[in-house]
Protein backbone atom coordinates (compact mmCIF):
# COMPACT_ATOMS: atom_id res chain seq x y z
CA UNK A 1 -27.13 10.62 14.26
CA UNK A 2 -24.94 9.66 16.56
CA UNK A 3 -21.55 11.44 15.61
CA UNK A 4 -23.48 14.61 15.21
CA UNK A 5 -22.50 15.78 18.50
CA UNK A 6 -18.95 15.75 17.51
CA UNK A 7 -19.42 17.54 14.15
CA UNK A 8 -21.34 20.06 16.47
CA UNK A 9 -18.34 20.48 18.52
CA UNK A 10 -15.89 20.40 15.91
CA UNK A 11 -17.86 23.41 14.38
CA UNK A 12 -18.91 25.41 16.99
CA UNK A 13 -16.19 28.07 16.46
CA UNK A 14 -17.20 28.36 13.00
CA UNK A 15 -20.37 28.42 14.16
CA UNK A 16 -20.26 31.22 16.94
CA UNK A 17 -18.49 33.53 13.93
CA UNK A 18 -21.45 33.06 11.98
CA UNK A 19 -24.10 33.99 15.20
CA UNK A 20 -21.93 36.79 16.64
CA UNK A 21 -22.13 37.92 12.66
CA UNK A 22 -25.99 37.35 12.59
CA UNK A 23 -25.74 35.18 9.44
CA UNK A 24 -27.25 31.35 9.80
CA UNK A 25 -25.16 28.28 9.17
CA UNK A 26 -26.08 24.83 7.99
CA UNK A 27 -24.52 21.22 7.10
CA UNK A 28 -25.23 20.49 3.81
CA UNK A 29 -23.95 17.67 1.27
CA UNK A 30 -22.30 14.23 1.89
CA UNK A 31 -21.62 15.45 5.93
CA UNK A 32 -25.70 14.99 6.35
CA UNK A 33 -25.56 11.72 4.40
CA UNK A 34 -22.63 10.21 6.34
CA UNK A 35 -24.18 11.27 9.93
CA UNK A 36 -27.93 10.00 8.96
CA UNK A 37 -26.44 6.56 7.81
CA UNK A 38 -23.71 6.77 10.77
CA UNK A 39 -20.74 6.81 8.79
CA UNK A 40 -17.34 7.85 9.63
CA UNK A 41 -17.19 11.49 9.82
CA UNK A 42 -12.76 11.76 10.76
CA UNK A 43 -11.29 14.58 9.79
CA UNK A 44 -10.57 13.15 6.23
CA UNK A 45 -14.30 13.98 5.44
CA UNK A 46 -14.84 17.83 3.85
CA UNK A 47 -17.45 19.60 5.39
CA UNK A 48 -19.57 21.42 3.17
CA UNK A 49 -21.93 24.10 4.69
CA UNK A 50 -24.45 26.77 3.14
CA UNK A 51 -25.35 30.60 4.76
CA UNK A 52 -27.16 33.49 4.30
CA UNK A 53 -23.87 35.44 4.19
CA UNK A 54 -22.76 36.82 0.91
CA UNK A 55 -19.27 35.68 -0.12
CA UNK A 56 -17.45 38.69 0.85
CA UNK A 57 -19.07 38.41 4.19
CA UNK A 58 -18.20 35.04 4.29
CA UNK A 59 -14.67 35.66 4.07
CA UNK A 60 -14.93 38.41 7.08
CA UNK A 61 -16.24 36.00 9.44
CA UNK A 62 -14.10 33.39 8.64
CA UNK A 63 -10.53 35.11 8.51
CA UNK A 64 -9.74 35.40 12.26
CA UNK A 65 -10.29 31.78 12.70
CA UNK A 66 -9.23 29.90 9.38
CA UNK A 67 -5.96 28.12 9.01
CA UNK A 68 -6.15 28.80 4.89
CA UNK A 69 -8.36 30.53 2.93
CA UNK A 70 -9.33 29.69 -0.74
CA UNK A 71 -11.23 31.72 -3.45
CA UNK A 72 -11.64 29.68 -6.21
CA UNK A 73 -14.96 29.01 -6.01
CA UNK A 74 -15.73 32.76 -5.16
CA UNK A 75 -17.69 33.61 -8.07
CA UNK A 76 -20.27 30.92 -7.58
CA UNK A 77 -20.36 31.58 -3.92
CA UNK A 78 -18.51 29.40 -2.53
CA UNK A 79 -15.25 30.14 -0.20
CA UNK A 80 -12.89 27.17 1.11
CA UNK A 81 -10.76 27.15 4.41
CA UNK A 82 -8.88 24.92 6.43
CA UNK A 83 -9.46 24.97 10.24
CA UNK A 84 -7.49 22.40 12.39
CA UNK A 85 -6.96 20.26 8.76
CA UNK A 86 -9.95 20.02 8.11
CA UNK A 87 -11.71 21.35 4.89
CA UNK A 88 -14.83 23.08 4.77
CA UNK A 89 -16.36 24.71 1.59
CA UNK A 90 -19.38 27.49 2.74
CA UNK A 91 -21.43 28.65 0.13
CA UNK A 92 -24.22 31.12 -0.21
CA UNK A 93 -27.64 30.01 -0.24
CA UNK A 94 -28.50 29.82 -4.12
CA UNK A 95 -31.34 29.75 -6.40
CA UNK A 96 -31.42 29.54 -10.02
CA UNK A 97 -32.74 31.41 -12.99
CA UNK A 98 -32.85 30.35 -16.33
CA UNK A 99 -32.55 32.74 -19.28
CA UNK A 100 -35.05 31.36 -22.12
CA UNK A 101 -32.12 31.09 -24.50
CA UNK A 102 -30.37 29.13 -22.23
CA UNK A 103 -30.66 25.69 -20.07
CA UNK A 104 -27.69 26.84 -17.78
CA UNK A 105 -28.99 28.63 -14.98
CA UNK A 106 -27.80 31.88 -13.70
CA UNK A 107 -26.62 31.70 -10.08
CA UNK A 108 -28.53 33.59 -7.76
CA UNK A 109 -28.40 34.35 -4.24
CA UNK A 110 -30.89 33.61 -1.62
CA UNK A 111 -31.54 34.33 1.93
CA UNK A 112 -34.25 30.98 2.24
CA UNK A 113 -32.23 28.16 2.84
CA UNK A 114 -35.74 26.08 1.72
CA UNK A 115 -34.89 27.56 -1.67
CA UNK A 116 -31.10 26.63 -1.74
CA UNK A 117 -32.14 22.59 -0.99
CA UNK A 118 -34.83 23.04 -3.83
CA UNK A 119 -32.55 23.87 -6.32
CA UNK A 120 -30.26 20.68 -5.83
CA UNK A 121 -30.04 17.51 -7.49
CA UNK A 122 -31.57 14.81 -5.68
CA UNK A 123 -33.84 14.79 -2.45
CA UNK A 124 -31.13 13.04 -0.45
CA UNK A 125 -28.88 16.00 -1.42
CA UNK A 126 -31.26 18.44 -0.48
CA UNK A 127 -30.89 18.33 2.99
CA UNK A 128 -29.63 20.06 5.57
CA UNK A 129 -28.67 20.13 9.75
CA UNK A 130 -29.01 23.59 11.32
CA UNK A 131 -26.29 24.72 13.18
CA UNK A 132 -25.93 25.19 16.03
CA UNK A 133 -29.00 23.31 17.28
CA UNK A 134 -28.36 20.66 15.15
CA UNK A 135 -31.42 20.24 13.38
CA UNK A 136 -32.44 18.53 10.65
CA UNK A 137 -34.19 20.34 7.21
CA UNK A 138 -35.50 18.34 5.05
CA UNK A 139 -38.61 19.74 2.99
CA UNK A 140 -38.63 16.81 0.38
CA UNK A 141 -38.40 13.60 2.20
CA UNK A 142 -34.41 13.07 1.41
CA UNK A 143 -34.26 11.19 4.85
CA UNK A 144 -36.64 8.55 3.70
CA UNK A 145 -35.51 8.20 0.38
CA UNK A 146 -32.13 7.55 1.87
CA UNK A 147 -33.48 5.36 4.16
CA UNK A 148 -35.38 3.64 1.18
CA UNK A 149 -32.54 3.55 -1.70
CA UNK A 150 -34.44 5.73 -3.62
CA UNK A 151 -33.22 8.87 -6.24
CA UNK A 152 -35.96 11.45 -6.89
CA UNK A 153 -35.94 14.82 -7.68
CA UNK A 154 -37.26 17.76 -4.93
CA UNK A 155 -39.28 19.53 -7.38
């Protein structure tokens, strides 16, 4: 991952909100993709990210630091800001619950970052890099099916 150490240092304010706050951080989405296969990761990439924090926690940490703040996706968990132009979407670790009357899940929070990757589409989706040490997460072999070419579900 060779361009991780620049996300890393791109994010480390974000990050050190999120520590001094006592709430985790982690890359999620296309960022983990495109630094696994050693793509281009300029500041026309979004950054998506995932956290313990609830969303109106969330928006304390963030607010002394972001450019822009955007609540649209509030009610699923999700808040947007700019920081330097760049876009980053943090959402709340989720997990799902489905109503038997209903194949649309309920959203549900989560503190287990484990359950938030289990919940997502495909194995190469459901990983994620811990920040700040960088780390990757990757209970359900996402790296390898990247690797491979392969689409499978994590559960």
């Amino acid at each position: 991952m060779i361009n991780l150490p620049h996300i890393l240092q791109e994010t480390e304010l974000l990050t050190q909100q999120f520590i001094h706050a006592k709430k985790s951080l982690y890359l999620v989405g296309g960022i983990v993709q495109d630094l696994l296969l050693e793509r281009d990761t300029t500041d026309s990439v979004d950054i998506d990210l995932t956290t313990n924090a609830l969303p109106e926690e969330i928006k304390e940490i963030v607010a002394p630091i972001a450019d822009n703040l955007w609540l649209s996706g509030e009610k699923f968990g999700t808040i947007g800001i700019h920081i330097n132009e760049r876009v980053y979407e943090i959402t709340t670790h989720r997990a799902e619950s489905y109503d038997s009357n209903s194949r649309k899940p309920d959203v549900v929070y989560s503190a287990d970052i484990s359950e938030d990757l289990s919940r997502r589409d495909f194995t190469i989706n459901a990983m994620a890099i811990s920040l700040p040490a960088g780390q990757l997460i990757d209970p359900f072999g996402g790296q390898k099916d990247l690797e491979q070419g392969v689409l499978r579900t994590p559960l």
